[in-house]
PDB file of N, CA and C in Angstrom:
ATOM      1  N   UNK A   1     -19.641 -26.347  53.836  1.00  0.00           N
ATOM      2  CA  UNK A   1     -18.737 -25.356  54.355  1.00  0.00           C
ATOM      3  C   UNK A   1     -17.708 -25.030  53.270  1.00  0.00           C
ATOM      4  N   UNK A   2     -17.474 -24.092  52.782  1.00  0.00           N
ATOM      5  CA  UNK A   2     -16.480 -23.541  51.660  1.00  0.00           C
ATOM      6  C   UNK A   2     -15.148 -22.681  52.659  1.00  0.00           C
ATOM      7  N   UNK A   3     -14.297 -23.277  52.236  1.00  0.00           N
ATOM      8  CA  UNK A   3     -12.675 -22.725  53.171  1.00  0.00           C
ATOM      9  C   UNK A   3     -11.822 -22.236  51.702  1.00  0.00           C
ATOM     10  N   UNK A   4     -11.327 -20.806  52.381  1.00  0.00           N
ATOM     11  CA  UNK A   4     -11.106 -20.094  51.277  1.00  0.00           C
ATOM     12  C   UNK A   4      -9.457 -19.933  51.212  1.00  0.00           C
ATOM     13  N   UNK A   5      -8.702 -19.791  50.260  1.00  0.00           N
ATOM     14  CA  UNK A   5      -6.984 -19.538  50.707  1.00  0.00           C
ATOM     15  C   UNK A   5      -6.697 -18.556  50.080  1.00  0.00           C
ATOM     16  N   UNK A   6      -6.008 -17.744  50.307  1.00  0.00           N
ATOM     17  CA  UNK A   6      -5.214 -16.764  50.005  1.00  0.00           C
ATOM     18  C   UNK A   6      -4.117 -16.310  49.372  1.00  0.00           C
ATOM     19  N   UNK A   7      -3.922 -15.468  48.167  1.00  0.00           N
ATOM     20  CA  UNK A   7      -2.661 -15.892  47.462  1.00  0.00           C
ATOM     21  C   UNK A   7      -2.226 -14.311  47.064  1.00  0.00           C
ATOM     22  N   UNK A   8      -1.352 -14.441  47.304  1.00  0.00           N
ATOM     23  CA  UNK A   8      -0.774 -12.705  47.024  1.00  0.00           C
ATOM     24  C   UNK A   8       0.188 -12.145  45.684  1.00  0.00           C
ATOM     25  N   UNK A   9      -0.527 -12.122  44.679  1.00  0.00           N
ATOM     26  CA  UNK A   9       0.495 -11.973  43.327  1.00  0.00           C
ATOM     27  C   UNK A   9       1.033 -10.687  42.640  1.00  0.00           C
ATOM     28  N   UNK A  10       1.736 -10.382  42.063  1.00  0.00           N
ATOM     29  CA  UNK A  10       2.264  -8.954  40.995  1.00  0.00           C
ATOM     30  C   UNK A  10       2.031  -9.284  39.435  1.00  0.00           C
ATOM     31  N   UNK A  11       1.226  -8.512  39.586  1.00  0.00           N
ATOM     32  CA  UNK A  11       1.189  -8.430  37.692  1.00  0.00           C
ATOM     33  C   UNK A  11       1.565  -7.062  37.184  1.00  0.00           C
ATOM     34  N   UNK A  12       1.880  -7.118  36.157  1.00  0.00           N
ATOM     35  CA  UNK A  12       2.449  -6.202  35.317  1.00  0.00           C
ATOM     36  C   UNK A  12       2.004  -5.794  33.657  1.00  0.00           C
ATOM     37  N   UNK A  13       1.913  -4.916  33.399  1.00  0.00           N
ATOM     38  CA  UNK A  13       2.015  -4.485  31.962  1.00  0.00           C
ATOM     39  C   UNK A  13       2.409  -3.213  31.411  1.00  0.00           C
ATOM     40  N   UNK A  14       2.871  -3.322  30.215  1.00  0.00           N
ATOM     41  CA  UNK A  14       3.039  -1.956  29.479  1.00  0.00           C
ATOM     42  C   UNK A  14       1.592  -0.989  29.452  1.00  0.00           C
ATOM     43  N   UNK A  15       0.747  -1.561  29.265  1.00  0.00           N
ATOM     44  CA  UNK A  15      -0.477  -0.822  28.420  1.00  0.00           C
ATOM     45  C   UNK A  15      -1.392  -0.104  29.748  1.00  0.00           C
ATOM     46  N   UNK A  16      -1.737  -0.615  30.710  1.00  0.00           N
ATOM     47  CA  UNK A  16      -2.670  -0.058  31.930  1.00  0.00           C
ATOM     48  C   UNK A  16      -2.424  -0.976  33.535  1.00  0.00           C
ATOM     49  N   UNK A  17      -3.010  -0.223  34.126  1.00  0.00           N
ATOM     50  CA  UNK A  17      -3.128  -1.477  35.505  1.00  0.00           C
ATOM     51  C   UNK A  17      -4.664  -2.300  35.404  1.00  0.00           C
ATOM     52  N   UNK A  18      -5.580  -2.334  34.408  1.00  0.00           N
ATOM     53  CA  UNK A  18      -6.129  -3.075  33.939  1.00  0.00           C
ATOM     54  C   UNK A  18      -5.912  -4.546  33.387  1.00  0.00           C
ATOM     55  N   UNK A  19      -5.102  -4.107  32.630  1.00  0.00           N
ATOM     56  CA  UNK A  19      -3.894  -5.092  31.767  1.00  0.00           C
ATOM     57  C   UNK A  19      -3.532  -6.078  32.315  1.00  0.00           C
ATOM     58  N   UNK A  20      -3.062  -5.149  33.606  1.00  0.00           N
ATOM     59  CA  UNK A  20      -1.806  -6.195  34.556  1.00  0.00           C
ATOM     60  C   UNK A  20      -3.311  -6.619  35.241  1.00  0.00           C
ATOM     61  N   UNK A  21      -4.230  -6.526  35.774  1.00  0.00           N
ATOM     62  CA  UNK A  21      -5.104  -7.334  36.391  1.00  0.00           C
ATOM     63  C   UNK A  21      -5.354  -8.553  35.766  1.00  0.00           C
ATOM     64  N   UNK A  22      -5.975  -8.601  34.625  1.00  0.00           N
ATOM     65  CA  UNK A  22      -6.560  -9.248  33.846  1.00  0.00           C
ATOM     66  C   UNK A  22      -5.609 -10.470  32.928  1.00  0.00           C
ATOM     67  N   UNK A  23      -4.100  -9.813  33.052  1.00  0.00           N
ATOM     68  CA  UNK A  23      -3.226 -10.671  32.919  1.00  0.00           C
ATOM     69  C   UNK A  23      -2.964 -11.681  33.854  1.00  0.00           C
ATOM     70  N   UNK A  24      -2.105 -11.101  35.265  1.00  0.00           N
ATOM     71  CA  UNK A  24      -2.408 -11.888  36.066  1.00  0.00           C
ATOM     72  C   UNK A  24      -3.348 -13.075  36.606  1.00  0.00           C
ATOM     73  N   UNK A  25      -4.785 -12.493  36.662  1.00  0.00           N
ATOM     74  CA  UNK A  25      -5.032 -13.888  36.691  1.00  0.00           C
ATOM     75  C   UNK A  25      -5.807 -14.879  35.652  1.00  0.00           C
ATOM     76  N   UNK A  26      -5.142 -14.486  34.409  1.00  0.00           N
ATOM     77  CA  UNK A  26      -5.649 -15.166  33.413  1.00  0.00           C
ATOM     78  C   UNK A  26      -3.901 -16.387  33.812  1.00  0.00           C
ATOM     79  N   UNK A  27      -3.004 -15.723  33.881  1.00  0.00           N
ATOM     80  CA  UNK A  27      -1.952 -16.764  34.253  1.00  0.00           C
ATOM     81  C   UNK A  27      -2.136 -17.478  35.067  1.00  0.00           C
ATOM     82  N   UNK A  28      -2.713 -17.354  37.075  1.00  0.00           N
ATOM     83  CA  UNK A  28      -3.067 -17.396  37.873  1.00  0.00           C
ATOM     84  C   UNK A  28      -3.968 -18.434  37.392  1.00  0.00           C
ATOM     85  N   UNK A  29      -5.065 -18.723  36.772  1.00  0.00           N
ATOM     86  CA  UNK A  29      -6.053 -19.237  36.712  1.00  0.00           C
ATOM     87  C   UNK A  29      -5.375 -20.773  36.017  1.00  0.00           C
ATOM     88  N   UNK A  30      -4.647 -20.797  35.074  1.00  0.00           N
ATOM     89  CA  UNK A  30      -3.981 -21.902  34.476  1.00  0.00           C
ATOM     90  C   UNK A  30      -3.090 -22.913  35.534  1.00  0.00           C
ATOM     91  N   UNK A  31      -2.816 -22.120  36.897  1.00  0.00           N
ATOM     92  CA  UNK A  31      -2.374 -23.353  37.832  1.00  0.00           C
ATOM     93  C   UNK A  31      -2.937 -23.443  39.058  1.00  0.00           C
ATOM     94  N   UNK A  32      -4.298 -22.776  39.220  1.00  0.00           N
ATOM     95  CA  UNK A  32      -5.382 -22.202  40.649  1.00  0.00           C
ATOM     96  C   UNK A  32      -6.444 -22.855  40.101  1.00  0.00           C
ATOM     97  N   UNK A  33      -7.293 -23.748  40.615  1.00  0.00           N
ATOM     98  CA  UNK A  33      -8.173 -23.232  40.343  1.00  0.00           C
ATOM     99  C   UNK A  33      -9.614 -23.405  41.378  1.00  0.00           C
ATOM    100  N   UNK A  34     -10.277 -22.660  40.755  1.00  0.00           N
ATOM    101  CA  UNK A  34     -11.512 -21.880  41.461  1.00  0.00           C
ATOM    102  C   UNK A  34     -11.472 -21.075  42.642  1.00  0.00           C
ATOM    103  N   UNK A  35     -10.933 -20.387  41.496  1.00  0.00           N
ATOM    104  CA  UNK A  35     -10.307 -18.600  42.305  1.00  0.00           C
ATOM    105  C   UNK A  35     -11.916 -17.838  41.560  1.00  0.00           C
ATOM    106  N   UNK A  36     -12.051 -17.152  43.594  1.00  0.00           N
ATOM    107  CA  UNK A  36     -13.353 -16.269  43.077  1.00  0.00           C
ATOM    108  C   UNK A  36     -13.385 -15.244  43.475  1.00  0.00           C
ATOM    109  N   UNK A  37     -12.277 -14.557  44.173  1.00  0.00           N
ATOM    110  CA  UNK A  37     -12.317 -12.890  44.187  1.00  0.00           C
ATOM    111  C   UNK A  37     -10.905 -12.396  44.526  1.00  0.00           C
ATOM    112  N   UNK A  38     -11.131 -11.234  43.881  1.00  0.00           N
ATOM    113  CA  UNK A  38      -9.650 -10.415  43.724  1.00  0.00           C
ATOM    114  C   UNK A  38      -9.843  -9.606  44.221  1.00  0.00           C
ATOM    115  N   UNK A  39      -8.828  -8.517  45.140  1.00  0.00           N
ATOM    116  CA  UNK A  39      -9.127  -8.120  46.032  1.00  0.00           C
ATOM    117  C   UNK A  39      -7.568  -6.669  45.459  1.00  0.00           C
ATOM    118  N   UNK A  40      -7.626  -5.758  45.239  1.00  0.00           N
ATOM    119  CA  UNK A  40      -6.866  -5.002  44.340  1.00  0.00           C
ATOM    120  C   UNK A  40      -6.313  -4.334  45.557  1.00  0.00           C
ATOM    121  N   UNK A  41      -4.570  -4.936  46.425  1.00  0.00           N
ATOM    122  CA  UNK A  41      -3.888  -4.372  47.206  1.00  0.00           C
ATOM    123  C   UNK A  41      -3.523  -3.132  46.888  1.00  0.00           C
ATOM    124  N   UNK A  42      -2.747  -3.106  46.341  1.00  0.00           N
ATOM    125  CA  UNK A  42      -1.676  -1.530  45.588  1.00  0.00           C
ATOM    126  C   UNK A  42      -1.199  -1.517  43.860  1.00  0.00           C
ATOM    127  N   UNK A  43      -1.159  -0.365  43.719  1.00  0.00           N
ATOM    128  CA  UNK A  43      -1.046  -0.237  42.329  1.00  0.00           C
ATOM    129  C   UNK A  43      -0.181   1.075  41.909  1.00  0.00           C
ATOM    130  N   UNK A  44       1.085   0.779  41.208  1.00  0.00           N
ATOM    131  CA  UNK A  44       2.274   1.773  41.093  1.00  0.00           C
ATOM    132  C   UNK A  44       2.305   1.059  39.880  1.00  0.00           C
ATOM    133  N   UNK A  45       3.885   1.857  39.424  1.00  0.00           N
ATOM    134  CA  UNK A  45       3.958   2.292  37.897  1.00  0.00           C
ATOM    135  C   UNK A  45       5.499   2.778  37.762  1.00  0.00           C
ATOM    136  N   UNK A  46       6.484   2.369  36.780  1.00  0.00           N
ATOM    137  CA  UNK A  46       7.811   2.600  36.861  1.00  0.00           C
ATOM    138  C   UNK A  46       7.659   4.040  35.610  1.00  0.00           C
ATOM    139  N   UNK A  47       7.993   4.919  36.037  1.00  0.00           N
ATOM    140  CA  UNK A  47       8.161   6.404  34.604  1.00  0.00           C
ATOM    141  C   UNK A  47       9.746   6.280  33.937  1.00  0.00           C
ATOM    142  N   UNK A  48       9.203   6.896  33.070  1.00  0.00           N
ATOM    143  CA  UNK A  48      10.412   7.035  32.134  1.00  0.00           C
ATOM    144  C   UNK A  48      10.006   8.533  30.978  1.00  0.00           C
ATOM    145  N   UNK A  49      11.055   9.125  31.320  1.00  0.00           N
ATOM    146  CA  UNK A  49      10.531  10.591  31.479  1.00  0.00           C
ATOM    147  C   UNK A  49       9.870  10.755  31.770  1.00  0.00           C
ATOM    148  N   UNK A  50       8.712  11.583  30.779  1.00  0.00           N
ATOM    149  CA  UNK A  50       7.137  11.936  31.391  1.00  0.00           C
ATOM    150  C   UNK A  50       6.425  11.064  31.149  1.00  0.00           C
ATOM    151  N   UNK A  51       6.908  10.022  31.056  1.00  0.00           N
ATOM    152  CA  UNK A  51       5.230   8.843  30.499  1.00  0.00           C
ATOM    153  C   UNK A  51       5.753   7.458  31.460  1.00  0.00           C
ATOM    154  N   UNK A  52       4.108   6.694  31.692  1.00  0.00           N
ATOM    155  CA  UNK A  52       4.294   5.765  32.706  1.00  0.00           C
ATOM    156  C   UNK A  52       5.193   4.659  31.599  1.00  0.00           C
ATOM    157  N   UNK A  53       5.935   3.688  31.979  1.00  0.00           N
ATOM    158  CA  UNK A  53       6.931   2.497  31.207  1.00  0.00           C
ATOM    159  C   UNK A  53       6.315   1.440  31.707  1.00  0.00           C
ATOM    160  N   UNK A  54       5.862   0.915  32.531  1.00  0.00           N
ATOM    161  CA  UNK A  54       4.948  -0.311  33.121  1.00  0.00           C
ATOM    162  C   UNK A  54       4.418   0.388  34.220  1.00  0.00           C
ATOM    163  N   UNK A  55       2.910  -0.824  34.344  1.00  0.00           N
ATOM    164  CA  UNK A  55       2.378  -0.511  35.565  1.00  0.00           C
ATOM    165  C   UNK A  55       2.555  -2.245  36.409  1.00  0.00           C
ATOM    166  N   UNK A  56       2.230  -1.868  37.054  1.00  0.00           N
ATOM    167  CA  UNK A  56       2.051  -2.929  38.761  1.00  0.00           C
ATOM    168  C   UNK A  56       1.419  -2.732  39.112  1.00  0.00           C
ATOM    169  N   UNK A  57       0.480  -3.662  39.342  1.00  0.00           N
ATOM    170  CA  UNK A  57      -0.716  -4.255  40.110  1.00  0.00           C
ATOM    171  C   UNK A  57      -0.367  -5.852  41.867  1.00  0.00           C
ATOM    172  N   UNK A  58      -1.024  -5.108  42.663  1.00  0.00           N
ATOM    173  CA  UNK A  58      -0.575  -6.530  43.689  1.00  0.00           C
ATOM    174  C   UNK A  58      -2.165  -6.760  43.923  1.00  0.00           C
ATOM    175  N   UNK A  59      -2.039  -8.248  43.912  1.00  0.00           N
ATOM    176  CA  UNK A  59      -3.290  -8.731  44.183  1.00  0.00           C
ATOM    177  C   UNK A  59      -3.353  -9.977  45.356  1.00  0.00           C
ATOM    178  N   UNK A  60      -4.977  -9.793  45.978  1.00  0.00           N
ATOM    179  CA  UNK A  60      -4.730 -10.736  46.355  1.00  0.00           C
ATOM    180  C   UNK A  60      -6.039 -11.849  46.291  1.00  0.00           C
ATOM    181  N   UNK A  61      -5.913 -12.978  45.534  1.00  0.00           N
ATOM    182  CA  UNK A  61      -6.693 -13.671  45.040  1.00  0.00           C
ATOM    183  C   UNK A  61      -6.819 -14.850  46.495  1.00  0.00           C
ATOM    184  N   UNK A  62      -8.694 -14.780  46.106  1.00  0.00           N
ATOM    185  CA  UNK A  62      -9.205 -15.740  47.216  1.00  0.00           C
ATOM    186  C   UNK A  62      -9.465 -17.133  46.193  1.00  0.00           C
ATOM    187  N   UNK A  63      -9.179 -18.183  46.334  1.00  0.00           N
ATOM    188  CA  UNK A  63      -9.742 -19.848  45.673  1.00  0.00           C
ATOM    189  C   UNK A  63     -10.647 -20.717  46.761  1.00  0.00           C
ATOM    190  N   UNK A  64     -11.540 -21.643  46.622  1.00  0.00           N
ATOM    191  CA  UNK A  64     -11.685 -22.242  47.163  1.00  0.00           C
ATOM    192  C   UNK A  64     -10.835 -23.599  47.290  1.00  0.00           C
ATOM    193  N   UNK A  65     -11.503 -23.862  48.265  1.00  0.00           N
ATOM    194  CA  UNK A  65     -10.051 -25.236  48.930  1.00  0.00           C
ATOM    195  C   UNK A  65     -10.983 -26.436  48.204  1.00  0.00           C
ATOM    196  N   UNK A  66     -10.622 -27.484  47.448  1.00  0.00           N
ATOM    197  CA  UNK A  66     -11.623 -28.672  47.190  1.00  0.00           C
ATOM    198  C   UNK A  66     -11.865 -29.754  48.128  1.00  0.00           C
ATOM    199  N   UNK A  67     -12.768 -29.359  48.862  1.00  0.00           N
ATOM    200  CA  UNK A  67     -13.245 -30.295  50.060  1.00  0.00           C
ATOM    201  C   UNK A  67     -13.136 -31.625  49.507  1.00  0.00           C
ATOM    202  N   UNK A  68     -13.415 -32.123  48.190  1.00  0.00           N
ATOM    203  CA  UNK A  68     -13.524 -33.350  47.906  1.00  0.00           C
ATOM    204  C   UNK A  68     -12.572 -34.229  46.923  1.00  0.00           C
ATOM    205  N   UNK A  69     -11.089 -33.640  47.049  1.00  0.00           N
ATOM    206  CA  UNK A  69      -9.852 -34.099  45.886  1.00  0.00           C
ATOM    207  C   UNK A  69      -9.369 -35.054  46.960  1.00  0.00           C
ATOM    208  N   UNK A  70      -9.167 -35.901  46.506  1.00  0.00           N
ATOM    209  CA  UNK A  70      -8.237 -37.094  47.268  1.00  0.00           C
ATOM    210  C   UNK A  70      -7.229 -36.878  46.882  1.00  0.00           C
ATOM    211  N   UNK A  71      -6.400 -37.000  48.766  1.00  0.00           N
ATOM    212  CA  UNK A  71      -5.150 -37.100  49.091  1.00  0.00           C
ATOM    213  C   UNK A  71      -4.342 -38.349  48.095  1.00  0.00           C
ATOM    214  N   UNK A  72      -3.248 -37.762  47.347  1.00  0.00           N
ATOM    215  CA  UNK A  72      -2.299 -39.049  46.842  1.00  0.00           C
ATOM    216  C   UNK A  72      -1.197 -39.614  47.719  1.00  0.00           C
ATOM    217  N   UNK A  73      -1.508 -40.019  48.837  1.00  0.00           N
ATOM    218  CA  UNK A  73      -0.225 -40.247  49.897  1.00  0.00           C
ATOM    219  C   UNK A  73      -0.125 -41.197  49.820  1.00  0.00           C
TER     220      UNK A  73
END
């Protein structure tokens, strides 16, 4: 049986909302792990004059739960 959790994050970048995906959970991944699907909530962008200045990405990443890590209690 695989039990899945849910995690709801913001990433960001100058360059695309690609960027900010791929950033995110490359960070995400360094304290998660076995995260296996991303699920792309909303996606905005702060302007500055006529050109986008960052984008935003919200995500929401599924991990599995490790059925088999022992409790340290």
């Amino acid at each position: 049986m695989d039990i899945k959790k849910h995690l709801i994050i913001t990433g960001n970048s100058t360059i695309s909302w690609k960027d900010a995906i791929v950033k995110a959970i490359a960070e995400t991944s360094k304290s998660i792990d076995y995260i296996s699907e991303v699920k792309i909530l909303e996606q905005r962008a702060t302007i500055d004059g006529d050109k986008i200045a960052e984008y935003f990405v919200d995500l929401d990443l599924s991990f599995l739960v490790d059925l088999n890590r022992k409790n340290n209690n």
